[in-house]
N, C-alpha and C. Protein backbone atom coordinates (compact mmCIF):
# COMPACT_ATOMS: atom_id res chain seq x y z
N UNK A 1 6.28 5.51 -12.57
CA UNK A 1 6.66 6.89 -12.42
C UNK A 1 6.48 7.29 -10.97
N UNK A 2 7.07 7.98 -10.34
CA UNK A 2 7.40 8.77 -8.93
C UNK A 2 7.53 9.80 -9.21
N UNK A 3 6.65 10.63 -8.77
CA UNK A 3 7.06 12.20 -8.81
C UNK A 3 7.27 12.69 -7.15
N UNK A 4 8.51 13.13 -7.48
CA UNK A 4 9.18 13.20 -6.17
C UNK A 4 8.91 14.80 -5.17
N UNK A 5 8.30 15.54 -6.26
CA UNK A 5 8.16 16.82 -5.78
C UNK A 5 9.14 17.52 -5.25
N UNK A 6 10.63 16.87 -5.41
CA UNK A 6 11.77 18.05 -5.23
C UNK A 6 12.73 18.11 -6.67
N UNK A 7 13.19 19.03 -6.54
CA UNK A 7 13.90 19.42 -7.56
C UNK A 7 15.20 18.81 -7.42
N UNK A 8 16.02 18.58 -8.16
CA UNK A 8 17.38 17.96 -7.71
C UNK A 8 18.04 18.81 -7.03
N UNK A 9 19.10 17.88 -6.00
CA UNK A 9 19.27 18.51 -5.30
C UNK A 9 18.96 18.94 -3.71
N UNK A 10 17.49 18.78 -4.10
CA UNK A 10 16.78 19.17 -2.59
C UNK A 10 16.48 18.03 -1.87
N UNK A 11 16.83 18.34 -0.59
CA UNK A 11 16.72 17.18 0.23
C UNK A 11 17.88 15.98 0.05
N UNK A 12 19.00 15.90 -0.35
CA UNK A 12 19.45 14.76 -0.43
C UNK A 12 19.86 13.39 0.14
N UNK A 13 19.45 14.16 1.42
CA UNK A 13 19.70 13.13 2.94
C UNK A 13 18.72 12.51 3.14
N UNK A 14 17.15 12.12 2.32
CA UNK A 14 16.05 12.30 2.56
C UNK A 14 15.56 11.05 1.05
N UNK A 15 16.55 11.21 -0.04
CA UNK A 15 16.82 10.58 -1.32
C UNK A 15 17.17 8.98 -0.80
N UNK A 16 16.30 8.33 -0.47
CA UNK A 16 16.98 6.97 -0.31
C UNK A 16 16.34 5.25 -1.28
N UNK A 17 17.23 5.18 -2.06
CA UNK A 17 16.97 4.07 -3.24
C UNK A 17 16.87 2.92 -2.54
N UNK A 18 17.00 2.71 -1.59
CA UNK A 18 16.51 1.12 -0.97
C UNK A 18 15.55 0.09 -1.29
N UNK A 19 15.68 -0.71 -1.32
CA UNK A 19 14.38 -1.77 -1.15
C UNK A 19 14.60 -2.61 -0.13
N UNK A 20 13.61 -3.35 0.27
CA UNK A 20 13.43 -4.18 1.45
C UNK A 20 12.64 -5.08 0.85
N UNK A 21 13.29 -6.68 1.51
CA UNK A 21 12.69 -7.81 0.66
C UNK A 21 13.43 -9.04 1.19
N UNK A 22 12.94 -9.78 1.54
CA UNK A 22 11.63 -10.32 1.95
C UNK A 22 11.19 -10.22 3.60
N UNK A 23 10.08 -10.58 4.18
CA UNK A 23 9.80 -10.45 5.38
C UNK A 23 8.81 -11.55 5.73
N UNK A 24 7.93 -11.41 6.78
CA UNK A 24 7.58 -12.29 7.68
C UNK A 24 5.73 -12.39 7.34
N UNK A 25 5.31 -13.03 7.71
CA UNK A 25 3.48 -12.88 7.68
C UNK A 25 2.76 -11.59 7.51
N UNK A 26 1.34 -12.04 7.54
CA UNK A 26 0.61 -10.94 7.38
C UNK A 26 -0.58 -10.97 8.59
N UNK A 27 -0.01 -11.42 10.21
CA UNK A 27 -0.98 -11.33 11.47
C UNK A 27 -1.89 -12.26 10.95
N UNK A 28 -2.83 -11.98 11.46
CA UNK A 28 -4.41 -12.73 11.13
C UNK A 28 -4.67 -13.25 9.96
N UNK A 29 -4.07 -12.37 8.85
CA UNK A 29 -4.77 -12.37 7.35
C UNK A 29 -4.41 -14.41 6.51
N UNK A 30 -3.25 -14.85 7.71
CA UNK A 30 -3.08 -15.96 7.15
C UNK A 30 -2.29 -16.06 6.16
N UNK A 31 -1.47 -15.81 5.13
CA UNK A 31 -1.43 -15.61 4.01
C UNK A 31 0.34 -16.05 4.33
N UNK A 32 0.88 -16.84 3.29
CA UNK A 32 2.34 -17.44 3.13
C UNK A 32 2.57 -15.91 3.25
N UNK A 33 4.38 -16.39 3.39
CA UNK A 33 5.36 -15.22 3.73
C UNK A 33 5.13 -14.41 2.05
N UNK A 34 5.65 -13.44 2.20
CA UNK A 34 5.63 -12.16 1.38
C UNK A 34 6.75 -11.31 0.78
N UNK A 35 6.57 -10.58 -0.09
CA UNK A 35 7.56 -9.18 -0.78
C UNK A 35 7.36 -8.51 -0.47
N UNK A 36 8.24 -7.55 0.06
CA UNK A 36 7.86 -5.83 0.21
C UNK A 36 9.10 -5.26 -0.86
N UNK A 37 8.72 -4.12 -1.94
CA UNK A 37 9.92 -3.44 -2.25
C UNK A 37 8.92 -2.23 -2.10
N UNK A 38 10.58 -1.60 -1.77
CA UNK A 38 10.15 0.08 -1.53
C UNK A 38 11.54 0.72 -2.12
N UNK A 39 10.80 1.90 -2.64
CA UNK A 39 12.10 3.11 -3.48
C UNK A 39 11.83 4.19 -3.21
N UNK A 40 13.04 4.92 -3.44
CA UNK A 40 12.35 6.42 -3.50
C UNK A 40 13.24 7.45 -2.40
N UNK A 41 12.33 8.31 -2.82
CA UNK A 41 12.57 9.50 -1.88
C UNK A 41 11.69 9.36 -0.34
N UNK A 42 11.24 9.63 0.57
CA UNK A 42 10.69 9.74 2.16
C UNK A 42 9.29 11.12 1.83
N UNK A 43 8.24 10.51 1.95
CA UNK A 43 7.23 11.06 2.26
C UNK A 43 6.61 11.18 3.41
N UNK A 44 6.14 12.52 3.51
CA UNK A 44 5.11 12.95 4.57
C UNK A 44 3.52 12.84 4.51
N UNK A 45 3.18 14.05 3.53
CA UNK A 45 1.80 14.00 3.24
C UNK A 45 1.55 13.55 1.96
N UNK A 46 1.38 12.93 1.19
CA UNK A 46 0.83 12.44 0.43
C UNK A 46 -0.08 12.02 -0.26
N UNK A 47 0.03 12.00 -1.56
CA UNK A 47 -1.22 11.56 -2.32
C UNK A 47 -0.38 10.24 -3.25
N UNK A 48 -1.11 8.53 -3.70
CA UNK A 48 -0.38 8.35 -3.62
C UNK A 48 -1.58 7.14 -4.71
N UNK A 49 -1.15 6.41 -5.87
CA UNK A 49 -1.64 5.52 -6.54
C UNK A 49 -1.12 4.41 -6.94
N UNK A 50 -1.81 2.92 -7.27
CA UNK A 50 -0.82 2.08 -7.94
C UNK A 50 -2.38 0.99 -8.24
N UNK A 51 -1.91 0.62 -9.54
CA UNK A 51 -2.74 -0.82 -9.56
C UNK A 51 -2.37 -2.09 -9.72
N UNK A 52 -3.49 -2.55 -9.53
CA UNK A 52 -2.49 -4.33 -9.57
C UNK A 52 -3.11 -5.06 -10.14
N UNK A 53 -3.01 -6.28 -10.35
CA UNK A 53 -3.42 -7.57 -11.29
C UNK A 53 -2.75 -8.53 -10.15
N UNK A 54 -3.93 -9.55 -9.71
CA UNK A 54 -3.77 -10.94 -9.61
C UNK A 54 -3.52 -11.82 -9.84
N UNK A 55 -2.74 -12.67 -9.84
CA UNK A 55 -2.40 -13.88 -11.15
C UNK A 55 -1.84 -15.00 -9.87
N UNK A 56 -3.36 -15.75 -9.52
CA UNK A 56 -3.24 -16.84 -8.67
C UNK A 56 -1.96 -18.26 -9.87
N UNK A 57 -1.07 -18.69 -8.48
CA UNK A 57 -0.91 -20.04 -9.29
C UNK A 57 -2.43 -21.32 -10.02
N UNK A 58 -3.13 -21.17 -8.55
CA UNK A 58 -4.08 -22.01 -9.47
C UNK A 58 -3.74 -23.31 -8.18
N UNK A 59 -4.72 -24.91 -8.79
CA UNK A 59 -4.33 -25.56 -7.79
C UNK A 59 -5.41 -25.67 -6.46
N UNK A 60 -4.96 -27.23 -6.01
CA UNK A 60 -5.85 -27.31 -4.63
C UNK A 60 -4.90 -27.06 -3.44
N UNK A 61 -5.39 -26.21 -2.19
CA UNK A 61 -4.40 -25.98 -1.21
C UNK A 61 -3.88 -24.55 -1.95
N UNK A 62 -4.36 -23.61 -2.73
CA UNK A 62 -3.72 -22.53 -2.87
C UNK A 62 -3.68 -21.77 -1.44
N UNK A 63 -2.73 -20.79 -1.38
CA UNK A 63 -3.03 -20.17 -0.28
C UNK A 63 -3.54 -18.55 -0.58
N UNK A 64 -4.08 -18.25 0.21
CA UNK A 64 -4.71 -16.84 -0.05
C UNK A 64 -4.09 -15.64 -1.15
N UNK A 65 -4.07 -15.13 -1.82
CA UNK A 65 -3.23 -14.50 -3.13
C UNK A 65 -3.60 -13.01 -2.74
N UNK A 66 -3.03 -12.39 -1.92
CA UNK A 66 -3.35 -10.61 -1.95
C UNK A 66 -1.63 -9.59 -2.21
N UNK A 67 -2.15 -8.28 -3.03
CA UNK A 67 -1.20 -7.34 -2.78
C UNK A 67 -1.40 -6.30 -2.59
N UNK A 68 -1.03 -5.29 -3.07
CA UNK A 68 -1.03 -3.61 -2.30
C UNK A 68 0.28 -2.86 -2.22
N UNK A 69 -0.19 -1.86 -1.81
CA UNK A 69 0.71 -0.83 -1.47
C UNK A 69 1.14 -0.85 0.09
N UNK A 70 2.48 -0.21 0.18
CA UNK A 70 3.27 -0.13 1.68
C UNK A 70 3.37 1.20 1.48
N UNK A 71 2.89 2.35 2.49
CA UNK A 71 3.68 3.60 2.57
C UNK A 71 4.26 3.75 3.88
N UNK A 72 4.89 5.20 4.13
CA UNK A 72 5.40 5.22 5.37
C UNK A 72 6.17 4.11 5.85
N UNK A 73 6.89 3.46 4.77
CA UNK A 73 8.01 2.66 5.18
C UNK A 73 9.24 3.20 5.77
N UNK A 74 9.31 3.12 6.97
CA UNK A 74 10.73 3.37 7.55
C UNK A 74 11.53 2.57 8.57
N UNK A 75 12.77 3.30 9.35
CA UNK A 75 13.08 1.92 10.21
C UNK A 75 12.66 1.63 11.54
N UNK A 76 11.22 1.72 11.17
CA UNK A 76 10.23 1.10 12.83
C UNK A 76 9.21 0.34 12.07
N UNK A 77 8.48 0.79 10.76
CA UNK A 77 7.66 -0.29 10.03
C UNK A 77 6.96 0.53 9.30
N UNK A 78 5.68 0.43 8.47
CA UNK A 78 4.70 0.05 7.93
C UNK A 78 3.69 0.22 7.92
N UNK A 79 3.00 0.97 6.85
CA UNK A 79 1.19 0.90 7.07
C UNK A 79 0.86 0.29 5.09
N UNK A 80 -0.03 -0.54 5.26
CA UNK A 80 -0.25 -1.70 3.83
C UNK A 80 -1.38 -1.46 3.88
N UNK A 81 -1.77 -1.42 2.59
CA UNK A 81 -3.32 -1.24 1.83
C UNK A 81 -3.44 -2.64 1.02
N UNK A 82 -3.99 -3.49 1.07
CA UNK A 82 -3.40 -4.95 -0.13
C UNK A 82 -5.56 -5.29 -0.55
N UNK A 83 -5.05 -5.64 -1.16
CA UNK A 83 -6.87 -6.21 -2.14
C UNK A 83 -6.55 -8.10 -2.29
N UNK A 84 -7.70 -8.44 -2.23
CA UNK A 84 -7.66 -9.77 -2.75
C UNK A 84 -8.84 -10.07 -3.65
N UNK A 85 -9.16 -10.65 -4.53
CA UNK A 85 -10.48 -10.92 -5.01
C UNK A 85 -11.05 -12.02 -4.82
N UNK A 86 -12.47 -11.60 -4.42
CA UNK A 86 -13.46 -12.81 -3.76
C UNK A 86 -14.47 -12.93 -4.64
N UNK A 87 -14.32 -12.80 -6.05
CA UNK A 87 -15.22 -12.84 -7.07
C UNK A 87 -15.17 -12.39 -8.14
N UNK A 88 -16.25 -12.67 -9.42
CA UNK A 88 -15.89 -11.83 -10.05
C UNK A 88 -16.28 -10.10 -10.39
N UNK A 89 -17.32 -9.93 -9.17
CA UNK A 89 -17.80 -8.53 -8.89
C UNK A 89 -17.35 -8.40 -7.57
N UNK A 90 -16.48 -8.69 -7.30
CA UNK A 90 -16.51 -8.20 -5.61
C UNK A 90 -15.00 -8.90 -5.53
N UNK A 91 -14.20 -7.43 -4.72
CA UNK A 91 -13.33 -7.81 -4.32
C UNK A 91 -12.83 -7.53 -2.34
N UNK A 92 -12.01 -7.86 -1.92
CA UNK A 92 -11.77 -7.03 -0.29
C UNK A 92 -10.57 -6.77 -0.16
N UNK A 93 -10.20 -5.72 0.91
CA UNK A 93 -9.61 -5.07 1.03
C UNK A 93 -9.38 -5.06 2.62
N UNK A 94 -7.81 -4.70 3.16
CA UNK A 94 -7.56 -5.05 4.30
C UNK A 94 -6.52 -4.05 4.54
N UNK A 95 -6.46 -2.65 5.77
CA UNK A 95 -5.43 -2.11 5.79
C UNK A 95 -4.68 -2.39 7.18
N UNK A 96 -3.20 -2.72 7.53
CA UNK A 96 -2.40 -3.13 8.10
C UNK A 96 -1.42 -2.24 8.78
N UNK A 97 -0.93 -2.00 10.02
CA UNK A 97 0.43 -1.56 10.11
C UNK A 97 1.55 -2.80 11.01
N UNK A 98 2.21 -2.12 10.32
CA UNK A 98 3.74 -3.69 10.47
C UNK A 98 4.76 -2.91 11.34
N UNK A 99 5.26 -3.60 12.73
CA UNK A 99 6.38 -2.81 13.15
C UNK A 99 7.43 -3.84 12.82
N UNK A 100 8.48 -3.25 12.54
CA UNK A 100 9.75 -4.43 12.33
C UNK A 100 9.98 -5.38 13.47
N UNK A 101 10.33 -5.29 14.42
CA UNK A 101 10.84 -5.64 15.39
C UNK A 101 9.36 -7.11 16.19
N UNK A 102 7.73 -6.69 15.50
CA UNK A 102 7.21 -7.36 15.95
C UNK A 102 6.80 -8.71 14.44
N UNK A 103 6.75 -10.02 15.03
CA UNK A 103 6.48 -11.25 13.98
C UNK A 103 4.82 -10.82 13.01
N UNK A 104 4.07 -10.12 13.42
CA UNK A 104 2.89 -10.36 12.47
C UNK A 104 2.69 -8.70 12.52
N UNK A 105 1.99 -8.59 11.31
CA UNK A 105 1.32 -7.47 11.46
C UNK A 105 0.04 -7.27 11.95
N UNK A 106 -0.11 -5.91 12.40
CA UNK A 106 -2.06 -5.50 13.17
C UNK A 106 -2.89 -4.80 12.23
N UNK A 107 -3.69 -5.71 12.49
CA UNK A 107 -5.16 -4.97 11.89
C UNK A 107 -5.58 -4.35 12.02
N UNK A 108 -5.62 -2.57 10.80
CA UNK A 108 -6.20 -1.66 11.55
C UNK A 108 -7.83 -1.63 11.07
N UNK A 109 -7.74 -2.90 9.94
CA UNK A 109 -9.30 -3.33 9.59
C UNK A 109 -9.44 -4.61 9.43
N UNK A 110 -10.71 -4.84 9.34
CA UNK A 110 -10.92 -6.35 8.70
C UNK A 110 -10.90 -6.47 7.38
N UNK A 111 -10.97 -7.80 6.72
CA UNK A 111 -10.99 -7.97 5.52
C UNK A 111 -12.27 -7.77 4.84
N UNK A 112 -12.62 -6.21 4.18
CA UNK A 112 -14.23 -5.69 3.78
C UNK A 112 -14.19 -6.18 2.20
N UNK A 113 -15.46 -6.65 2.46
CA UNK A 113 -15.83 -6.57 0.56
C UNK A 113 -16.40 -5.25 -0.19
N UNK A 114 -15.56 -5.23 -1.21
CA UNK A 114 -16.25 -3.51 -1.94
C UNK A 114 -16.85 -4.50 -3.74
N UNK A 115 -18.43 -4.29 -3.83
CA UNK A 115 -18.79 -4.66 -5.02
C UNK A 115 -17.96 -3.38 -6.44
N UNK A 116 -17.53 -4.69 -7.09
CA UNK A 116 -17.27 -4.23 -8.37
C UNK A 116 -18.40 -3.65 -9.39
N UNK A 117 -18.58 -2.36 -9.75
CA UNK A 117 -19.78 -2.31 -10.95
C UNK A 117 -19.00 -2.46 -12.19
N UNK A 118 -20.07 -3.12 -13.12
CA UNK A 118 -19.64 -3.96 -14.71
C UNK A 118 -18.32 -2.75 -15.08
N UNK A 119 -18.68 -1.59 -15.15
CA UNK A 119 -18.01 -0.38 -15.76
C UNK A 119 -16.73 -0.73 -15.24
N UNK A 120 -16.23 -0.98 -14.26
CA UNK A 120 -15.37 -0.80 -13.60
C UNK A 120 -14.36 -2.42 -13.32
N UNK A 121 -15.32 -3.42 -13.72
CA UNK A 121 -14.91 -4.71 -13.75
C UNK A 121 -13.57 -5.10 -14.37
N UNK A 122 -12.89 -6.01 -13.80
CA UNK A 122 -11.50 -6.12 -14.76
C UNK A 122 -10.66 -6.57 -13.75
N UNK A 123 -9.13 -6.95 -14.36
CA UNK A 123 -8.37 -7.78 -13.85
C UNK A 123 -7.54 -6.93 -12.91
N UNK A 124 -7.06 -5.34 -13.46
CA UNK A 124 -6.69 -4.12 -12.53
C UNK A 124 -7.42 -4.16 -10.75
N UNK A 125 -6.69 -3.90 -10.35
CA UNK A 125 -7.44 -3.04 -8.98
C UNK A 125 -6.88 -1.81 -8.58
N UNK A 126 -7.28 -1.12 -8.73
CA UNK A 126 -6.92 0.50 -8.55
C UNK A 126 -6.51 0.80 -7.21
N UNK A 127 -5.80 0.60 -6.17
CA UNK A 127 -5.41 1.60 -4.73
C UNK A 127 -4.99 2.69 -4.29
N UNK A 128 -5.80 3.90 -3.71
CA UNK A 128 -4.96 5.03 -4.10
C UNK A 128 -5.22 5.59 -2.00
N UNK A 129 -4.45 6.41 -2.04
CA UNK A 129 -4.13 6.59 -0.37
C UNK A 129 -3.66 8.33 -0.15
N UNK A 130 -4.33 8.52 0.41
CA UNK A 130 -4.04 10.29 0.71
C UNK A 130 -3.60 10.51 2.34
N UNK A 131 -2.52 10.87 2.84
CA UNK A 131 -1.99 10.93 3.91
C UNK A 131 -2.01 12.37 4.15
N UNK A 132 -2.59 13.02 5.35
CA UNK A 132 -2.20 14.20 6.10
C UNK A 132 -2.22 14.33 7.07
N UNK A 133 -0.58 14.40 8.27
CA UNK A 133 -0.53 14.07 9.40
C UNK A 133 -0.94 12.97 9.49
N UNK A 134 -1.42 12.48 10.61
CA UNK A 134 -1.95 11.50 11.17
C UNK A 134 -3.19 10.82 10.72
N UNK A 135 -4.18 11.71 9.37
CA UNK A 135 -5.06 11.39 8.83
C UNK A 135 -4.78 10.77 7.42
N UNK A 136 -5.47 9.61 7.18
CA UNK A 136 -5.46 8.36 5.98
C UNK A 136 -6.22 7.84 5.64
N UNK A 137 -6.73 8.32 4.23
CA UNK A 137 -7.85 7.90 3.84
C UNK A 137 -7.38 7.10 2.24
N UNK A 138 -8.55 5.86 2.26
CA UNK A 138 -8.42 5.07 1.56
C UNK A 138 -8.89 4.96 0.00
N UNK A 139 -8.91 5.02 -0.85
CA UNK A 139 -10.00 4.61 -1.92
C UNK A 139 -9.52 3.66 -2.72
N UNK A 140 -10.21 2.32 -3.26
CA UNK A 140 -10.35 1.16 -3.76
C UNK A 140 -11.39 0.74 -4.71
N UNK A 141 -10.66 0.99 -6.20
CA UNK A 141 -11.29 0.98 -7.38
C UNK A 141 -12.61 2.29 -7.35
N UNK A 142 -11.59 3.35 -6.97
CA UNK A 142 -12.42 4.78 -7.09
C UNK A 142 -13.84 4.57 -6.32
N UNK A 143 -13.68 3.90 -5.18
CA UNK A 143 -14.63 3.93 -4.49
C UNK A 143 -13.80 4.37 -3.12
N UNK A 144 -14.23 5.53 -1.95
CA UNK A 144 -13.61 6.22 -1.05
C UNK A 144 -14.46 4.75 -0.06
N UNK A 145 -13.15 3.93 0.84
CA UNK A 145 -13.54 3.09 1.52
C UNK A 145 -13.42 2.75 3.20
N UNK A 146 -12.29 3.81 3.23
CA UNK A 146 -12.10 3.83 4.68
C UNK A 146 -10.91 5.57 5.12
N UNK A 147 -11.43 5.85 6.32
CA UNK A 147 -10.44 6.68 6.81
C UNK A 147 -10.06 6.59 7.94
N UNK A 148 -8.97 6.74 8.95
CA UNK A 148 -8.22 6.50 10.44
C UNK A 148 -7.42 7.52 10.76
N UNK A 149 -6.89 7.60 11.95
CA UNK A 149 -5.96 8.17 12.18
C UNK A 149 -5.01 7.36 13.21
N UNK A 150 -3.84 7.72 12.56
CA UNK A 150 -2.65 7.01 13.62
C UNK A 150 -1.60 7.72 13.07
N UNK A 151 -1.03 7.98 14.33
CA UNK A 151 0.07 8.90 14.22
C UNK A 151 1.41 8.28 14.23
N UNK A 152 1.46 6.70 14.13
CA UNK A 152 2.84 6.19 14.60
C UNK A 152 3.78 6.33 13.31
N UNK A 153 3.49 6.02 12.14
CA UNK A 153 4.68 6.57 10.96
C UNK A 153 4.13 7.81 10.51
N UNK A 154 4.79 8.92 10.69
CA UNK A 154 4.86 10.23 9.91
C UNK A 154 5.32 10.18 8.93
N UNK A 155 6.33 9.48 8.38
CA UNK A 155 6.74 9.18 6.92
C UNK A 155 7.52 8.52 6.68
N UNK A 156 8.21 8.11 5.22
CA UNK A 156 9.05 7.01 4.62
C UNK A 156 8.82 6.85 3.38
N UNK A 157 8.89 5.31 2.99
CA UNK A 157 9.13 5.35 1.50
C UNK A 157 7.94 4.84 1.23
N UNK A 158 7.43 4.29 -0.13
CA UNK A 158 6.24 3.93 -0.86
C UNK A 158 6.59 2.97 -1.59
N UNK A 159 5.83 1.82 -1.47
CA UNK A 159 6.44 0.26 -2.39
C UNK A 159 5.00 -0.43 -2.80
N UNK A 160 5.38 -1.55 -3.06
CA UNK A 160 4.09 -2.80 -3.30
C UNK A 160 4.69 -3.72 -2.53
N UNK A 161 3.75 -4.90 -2.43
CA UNK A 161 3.89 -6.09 -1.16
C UNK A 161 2.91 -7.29 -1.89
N UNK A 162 3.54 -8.21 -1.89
CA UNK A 162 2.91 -9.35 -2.37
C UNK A 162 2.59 -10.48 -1.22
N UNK A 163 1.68 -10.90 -1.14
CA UNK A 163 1.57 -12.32 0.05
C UNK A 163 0.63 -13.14 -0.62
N UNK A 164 1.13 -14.26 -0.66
CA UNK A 164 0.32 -15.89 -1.07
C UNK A 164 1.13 -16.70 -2.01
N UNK A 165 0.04 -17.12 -2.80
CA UNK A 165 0.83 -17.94 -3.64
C UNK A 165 0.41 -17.75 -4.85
N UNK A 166 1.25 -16.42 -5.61
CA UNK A 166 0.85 -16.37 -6.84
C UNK A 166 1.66 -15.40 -7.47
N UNK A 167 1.76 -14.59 -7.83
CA UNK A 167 1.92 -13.04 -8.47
C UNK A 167 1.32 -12.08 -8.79
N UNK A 168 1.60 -11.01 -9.01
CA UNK A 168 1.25 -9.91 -8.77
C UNK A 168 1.78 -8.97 -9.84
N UNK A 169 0.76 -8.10 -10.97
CA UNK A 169 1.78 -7.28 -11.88
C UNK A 169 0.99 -6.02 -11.36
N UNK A 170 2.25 -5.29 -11.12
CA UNK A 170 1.58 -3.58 -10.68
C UNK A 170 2.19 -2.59 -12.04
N UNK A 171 1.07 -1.99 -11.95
CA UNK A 171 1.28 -0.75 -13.33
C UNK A 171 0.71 0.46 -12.27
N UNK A 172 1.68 1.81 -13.24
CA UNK A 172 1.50 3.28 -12.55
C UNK A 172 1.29 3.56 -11.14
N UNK A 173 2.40 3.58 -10.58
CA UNK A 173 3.09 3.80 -9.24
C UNK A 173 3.17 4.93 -9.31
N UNK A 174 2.07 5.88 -8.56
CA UNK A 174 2.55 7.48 -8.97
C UNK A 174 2.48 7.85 -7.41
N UNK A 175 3.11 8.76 -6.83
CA UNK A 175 3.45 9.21 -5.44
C UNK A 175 3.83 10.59 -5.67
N UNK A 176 2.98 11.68 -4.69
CA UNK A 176 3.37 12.51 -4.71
C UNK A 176 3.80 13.35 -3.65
N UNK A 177 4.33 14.15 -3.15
CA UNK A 177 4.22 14.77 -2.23
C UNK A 177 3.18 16.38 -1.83
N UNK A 178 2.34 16.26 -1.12
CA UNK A 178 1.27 17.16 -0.83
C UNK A 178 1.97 18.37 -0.01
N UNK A 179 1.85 19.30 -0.22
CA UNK A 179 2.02 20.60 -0.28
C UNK A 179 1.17 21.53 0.49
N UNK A 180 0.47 21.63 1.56
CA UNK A 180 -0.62 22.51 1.43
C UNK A 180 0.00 23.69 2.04
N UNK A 181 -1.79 24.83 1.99
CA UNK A 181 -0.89 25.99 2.39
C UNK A 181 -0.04 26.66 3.22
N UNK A 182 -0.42 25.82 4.69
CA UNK A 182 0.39 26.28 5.91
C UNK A 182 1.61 25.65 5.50
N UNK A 183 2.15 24.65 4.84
CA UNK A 183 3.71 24.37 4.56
C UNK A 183 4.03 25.30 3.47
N UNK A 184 3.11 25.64 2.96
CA UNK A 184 3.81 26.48 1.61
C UNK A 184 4.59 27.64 2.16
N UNK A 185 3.78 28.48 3.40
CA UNK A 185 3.97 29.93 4.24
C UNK A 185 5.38 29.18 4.74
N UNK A 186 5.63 28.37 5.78
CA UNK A 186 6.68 27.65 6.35
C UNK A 186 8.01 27.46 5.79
């Protein structure tokens, strides 16, 4: 589900069903080439969720198995939230921005471990991302894990991204568009 926060109609120049698929590395993180799809309508501020499931091939020589979310997809690049699991209580988390035009993406973190509690344990990983302006804050399995600011994508579309060697099933893709009051007056 996408909740687009316009009514039909509104914005239609702004309505763009695209996907983008396939692309190039993931910088440092190592990880075989990758998926990006993205849909939708073009976001600004946002509030924004999706979870995922891991499903390594398995095997010696696997290569690293992570996914995530892409927002602010547009045509200069990319900012990625992706999880990998390094256990069975503990997983990490790595956020990225991708310009098209350059071969790897940059690290706007390292790869952190966030402990899993039992309650919360499971094959899901929860990613959820709140954008305002230039401010982006993270949370990973309802734990608040990181915040930045960078002003280089103001907005675009919202997808998932797969890198390694395995698959990836994502459930409840919800995206919204944030509203606050000085745009409401505007």
């Amino acid at each position: 589900m996408v909740n687009t926060g316009y009514a039909p109609g509104d914005h239609p120049a702004r309505w763009s069903p695209t996907s983008y698929s396939p692309f190039g590395d993931l910088g440092s993180a190592e990880l075989a080439e990758g998926a990006l799809v993205a849909n939708g309508p073009w976001f600004a501020d946002l509030d924004a969720s999706v979870s995922v499931e891991l499903k390594s091939m398995g095997g010696a020589g696997d290569l690293a198995l992570a996914a995530g979310m892409v927002f602010r997809l547009n045509d200069r690049g990319y900012y990625a939230v992706i999880v990998t699991a390094t256990g069975s209580r503990e997983m990490s988390f790595k956020l990225v921005k991708k310009y098209h035009f350059e071969q790897h993406a940059r690290d706007l973190s390292p790869w952190t471990a966030v402990a899993v509690s039992e309650l919360i344990a499971g094959s899901q990983k929860k990613i959820a991302i709140r954008c305002r302006g230039p401010r982006i804050s993270f949370v990973v399995q309802n734990q608040a894990v990181a915040k930045l600011e960078d002003p280089d994508f103001d907005e675009g579309l919202i997808g998932m991204v797969l890198y390694g060697t395995g698959r990836a099933i994502f459930r409840d893709l919800v995206a919204e568009e944030s509203c606050d009051s000085r745009r409401a007056v505007e």
